[in-house]
C-alpha atoms as a PDB file:
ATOM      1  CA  UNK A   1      10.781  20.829 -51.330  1.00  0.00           C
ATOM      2  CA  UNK A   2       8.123  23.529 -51.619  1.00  0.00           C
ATOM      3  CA  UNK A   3       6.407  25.011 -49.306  1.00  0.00           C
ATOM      4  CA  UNK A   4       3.199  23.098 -49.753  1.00  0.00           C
ATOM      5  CA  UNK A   5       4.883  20.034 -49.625  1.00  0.00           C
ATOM      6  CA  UNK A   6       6.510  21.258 -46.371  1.00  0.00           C
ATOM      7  CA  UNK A   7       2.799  21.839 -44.951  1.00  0.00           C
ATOM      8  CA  UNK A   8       1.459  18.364 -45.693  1.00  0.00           C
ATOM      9  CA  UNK A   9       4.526  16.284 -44.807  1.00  0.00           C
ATOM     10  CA  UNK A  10       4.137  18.065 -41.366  1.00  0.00           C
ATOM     11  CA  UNK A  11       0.575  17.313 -41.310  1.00  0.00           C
ATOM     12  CA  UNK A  12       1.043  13.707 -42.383  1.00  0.00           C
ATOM     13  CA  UNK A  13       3.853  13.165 -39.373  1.00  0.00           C
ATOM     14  CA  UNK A  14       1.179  14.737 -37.625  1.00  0.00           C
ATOM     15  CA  UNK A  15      -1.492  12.391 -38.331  1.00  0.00           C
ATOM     16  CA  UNK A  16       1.133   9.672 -37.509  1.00  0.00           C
ATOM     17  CA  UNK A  17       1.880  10.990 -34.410  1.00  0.00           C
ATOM     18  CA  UNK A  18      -1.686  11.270 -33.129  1.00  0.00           C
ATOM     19  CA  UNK A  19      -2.494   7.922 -34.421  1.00  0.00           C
ATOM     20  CA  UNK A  20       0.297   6.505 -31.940  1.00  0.00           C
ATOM     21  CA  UNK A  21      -1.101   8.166 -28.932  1.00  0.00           C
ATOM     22  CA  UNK A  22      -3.915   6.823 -29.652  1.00  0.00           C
ATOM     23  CA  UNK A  23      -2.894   3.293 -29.505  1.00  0.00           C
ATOM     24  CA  UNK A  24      -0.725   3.406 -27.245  1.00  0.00           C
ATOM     25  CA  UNK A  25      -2.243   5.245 -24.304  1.00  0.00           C
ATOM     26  CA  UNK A  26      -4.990   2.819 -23.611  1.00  0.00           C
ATOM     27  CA  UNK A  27      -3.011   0.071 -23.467  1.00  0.00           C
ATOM     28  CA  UNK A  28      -0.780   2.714 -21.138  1.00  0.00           C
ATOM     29  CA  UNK A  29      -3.616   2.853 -18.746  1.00  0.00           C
ATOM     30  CA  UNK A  30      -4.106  -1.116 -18.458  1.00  0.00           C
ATOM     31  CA  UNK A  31      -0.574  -0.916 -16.599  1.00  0.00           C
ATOM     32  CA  UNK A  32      -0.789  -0.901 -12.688  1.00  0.00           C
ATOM     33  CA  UNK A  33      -0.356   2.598 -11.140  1.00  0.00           C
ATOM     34  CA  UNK A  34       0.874   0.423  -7.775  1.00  0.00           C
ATOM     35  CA  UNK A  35       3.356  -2.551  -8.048  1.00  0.00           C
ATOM     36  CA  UNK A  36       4.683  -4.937  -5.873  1.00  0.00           C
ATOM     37  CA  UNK A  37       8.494  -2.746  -5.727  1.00  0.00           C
ATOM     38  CA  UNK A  38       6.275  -0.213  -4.386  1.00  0.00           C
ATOM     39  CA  UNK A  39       5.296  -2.212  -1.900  1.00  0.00           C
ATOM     40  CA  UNK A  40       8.494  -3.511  -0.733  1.00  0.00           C
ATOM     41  CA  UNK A  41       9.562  -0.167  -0.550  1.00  0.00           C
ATOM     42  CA  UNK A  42       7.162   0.761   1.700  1.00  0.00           C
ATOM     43  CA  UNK A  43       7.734  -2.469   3.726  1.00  0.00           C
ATOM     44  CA  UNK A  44      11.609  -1.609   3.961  1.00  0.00           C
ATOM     45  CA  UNK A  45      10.862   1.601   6.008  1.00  0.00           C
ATOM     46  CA  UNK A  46       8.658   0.230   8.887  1.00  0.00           C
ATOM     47  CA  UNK A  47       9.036  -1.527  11.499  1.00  0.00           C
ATOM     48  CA  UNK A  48      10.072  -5.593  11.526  1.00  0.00           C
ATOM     49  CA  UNK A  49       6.265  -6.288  13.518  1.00  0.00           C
ATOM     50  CA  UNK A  50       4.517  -4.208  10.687  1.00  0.00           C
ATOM     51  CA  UNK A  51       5.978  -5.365   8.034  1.00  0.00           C
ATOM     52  CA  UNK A  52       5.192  -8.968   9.161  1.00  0.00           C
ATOM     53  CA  UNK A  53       1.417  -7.478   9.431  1.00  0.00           C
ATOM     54  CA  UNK A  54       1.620  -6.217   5.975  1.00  0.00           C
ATOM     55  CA  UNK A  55       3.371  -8.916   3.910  1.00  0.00           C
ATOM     56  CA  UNK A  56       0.330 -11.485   5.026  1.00  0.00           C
ATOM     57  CA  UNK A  57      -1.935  -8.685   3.081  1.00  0.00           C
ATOM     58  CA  UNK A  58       0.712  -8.035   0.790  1.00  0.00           C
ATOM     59  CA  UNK A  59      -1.891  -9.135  -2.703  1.00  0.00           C
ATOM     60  CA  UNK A  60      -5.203  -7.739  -1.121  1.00  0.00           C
ATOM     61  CA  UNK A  61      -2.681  -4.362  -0.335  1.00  0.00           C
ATOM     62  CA  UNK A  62      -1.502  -3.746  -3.719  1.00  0.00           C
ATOM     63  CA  UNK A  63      -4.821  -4.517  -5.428  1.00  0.00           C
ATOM     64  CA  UNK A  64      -6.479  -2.196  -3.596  1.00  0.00           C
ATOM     65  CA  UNK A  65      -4.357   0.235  -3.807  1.00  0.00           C
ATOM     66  CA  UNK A  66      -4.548   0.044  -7.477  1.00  0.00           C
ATOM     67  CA  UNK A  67      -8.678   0.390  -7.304  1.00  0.00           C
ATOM     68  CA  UNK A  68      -8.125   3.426  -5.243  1.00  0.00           C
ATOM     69  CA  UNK A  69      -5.360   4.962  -6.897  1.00  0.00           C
ATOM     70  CA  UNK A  70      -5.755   9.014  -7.148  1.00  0.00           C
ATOM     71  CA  UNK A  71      -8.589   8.492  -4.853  1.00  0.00           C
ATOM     72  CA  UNK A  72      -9.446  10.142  -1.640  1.00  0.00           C
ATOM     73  CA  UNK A  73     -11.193   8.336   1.003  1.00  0.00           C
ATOM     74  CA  UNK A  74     -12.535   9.516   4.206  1.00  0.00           C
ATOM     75  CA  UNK A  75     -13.829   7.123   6.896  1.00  0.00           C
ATOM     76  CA  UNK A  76     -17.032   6.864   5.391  1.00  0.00           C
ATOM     77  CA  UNK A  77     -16.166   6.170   2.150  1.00  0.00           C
ATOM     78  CA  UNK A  78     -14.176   2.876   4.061  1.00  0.00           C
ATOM     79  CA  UNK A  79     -16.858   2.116   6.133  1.00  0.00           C
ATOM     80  CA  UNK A  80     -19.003   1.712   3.020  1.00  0.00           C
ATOM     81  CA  UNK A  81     -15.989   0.134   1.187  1.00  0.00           C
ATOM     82  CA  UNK A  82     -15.219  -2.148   3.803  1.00  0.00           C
ATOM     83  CA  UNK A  83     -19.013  -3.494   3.615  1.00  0.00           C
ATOM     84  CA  UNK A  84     -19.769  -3.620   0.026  1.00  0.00           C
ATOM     85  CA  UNK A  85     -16.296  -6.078   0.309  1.00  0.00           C
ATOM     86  CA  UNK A  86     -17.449  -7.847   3.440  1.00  0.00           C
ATOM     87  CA  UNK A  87     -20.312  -8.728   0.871  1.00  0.00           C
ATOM     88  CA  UNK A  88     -18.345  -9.741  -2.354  1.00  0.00           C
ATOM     89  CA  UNK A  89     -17.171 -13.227  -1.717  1.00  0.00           C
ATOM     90  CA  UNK A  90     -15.574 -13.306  -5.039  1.00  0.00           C
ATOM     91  CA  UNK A  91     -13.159 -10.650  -4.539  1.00  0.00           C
ATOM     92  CA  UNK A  92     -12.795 -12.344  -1.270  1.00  0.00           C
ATOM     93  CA  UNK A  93     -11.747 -15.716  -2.480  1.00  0.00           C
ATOM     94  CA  UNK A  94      -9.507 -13.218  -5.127  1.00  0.00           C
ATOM     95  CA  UNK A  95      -7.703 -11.758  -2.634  1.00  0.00           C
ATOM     96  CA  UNK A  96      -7.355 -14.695  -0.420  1.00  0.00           C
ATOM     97  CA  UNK A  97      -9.068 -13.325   2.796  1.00  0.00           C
ATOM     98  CA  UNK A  98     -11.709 -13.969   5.105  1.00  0.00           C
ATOM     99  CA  UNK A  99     -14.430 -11.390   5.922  1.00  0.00           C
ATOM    100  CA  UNK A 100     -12.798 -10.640   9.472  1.00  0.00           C
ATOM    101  CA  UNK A 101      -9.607  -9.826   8.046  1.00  0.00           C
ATOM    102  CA  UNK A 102     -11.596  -7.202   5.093  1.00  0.00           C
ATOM    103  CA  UNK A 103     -12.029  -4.089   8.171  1.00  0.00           C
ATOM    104  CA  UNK A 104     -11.275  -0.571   8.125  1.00  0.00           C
ATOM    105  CA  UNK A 105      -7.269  -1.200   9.552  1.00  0.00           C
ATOM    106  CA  UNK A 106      -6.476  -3.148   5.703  1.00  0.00           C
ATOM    107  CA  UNK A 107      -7.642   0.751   4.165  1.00  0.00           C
ATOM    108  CA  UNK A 108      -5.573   2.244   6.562  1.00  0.00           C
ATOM    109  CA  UNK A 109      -2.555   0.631   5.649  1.00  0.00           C
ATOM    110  CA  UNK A 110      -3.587   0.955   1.681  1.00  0.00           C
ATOM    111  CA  UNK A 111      -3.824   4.296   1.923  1.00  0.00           C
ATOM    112  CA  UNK A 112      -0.301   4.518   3.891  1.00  0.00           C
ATOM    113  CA  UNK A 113       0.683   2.837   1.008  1.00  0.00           C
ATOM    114  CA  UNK A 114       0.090   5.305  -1.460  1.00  0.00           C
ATOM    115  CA  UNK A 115       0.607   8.550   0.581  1.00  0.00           C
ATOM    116  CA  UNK A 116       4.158   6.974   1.040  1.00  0.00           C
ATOM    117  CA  UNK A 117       4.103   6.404  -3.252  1.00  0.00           C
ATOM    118  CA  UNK A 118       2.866   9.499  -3.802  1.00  0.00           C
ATOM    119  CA  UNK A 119       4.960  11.445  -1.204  1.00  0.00           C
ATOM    120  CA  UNK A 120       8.193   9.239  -3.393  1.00  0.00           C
ATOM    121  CA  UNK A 121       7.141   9.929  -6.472  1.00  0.00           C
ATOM    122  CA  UNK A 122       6.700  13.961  -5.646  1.00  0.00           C
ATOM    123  CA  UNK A 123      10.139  13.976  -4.227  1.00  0.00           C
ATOM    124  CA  UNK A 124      11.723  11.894  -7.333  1.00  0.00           C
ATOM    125  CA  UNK A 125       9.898  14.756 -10.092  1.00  0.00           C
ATOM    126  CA  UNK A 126      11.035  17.441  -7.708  1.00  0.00           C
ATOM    127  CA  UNK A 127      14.555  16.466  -8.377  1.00  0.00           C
ATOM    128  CA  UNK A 128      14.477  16.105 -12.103  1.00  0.00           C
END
């Protein structure tokens, strides 16, 4: 094989290469960043009272946790969250909760959530 043909083969695998990624890595980002084994996780290192707590939040938890993945939130930004939801009865009746039980304490323990994911996931690509 010349050199020529050398150059364009590696440009064509190239191509096909690029092509790929760029299939595949939008339907990538349509997967959940949170899941329901992260979850349990988390549940199987507190406390028997608080993990009763959270398992009765267990689908509003991991939803939100997946809006507000990779997202920092100080208490204003859940005051103002905890409103706008307060507000939204659709993602109410979605996550199966009344407007009492929508308060600052549900943020609290999504953002537990995913300190404790991202503190596992840290340690896990530390090791490799």
């Amino acid at each position: 094989m010349s050199e020529a043909q050398q150059y364009e083969l590696g440009s064509y695998v190239n191509l096909m290469e690029a092509s790929t990624q760029l299939l595949i890595n939008p339907i990538q980002g349509l997967s959940p960043k949170y899941a329901e084994p992260d979850f349990d996780e988390f549940l199987s290192r507190q406390s028997e009272e608080r993990a009763a707590h959270c398992i009765h939040y267990k689908e509003t938890i991991v939803v939100l946790a997946n809006l507000f993945y990779d997202i920092s939130l100080d208490e204003k930004d859940v005051s103002l969250l905890v409103k706008f939801f307060k507000k939204n009865d659709k993602f109410l009746d979605m996550a199966n909760i009344s407007k009492d039980q929508m308060d600052a304490e549900l943020f609290c323990l999504v953002k537990e959530c995913l300190s404790f994911a991202c503190h596992k996931n840290n340690l896990f690509s530390e090791k490799s």
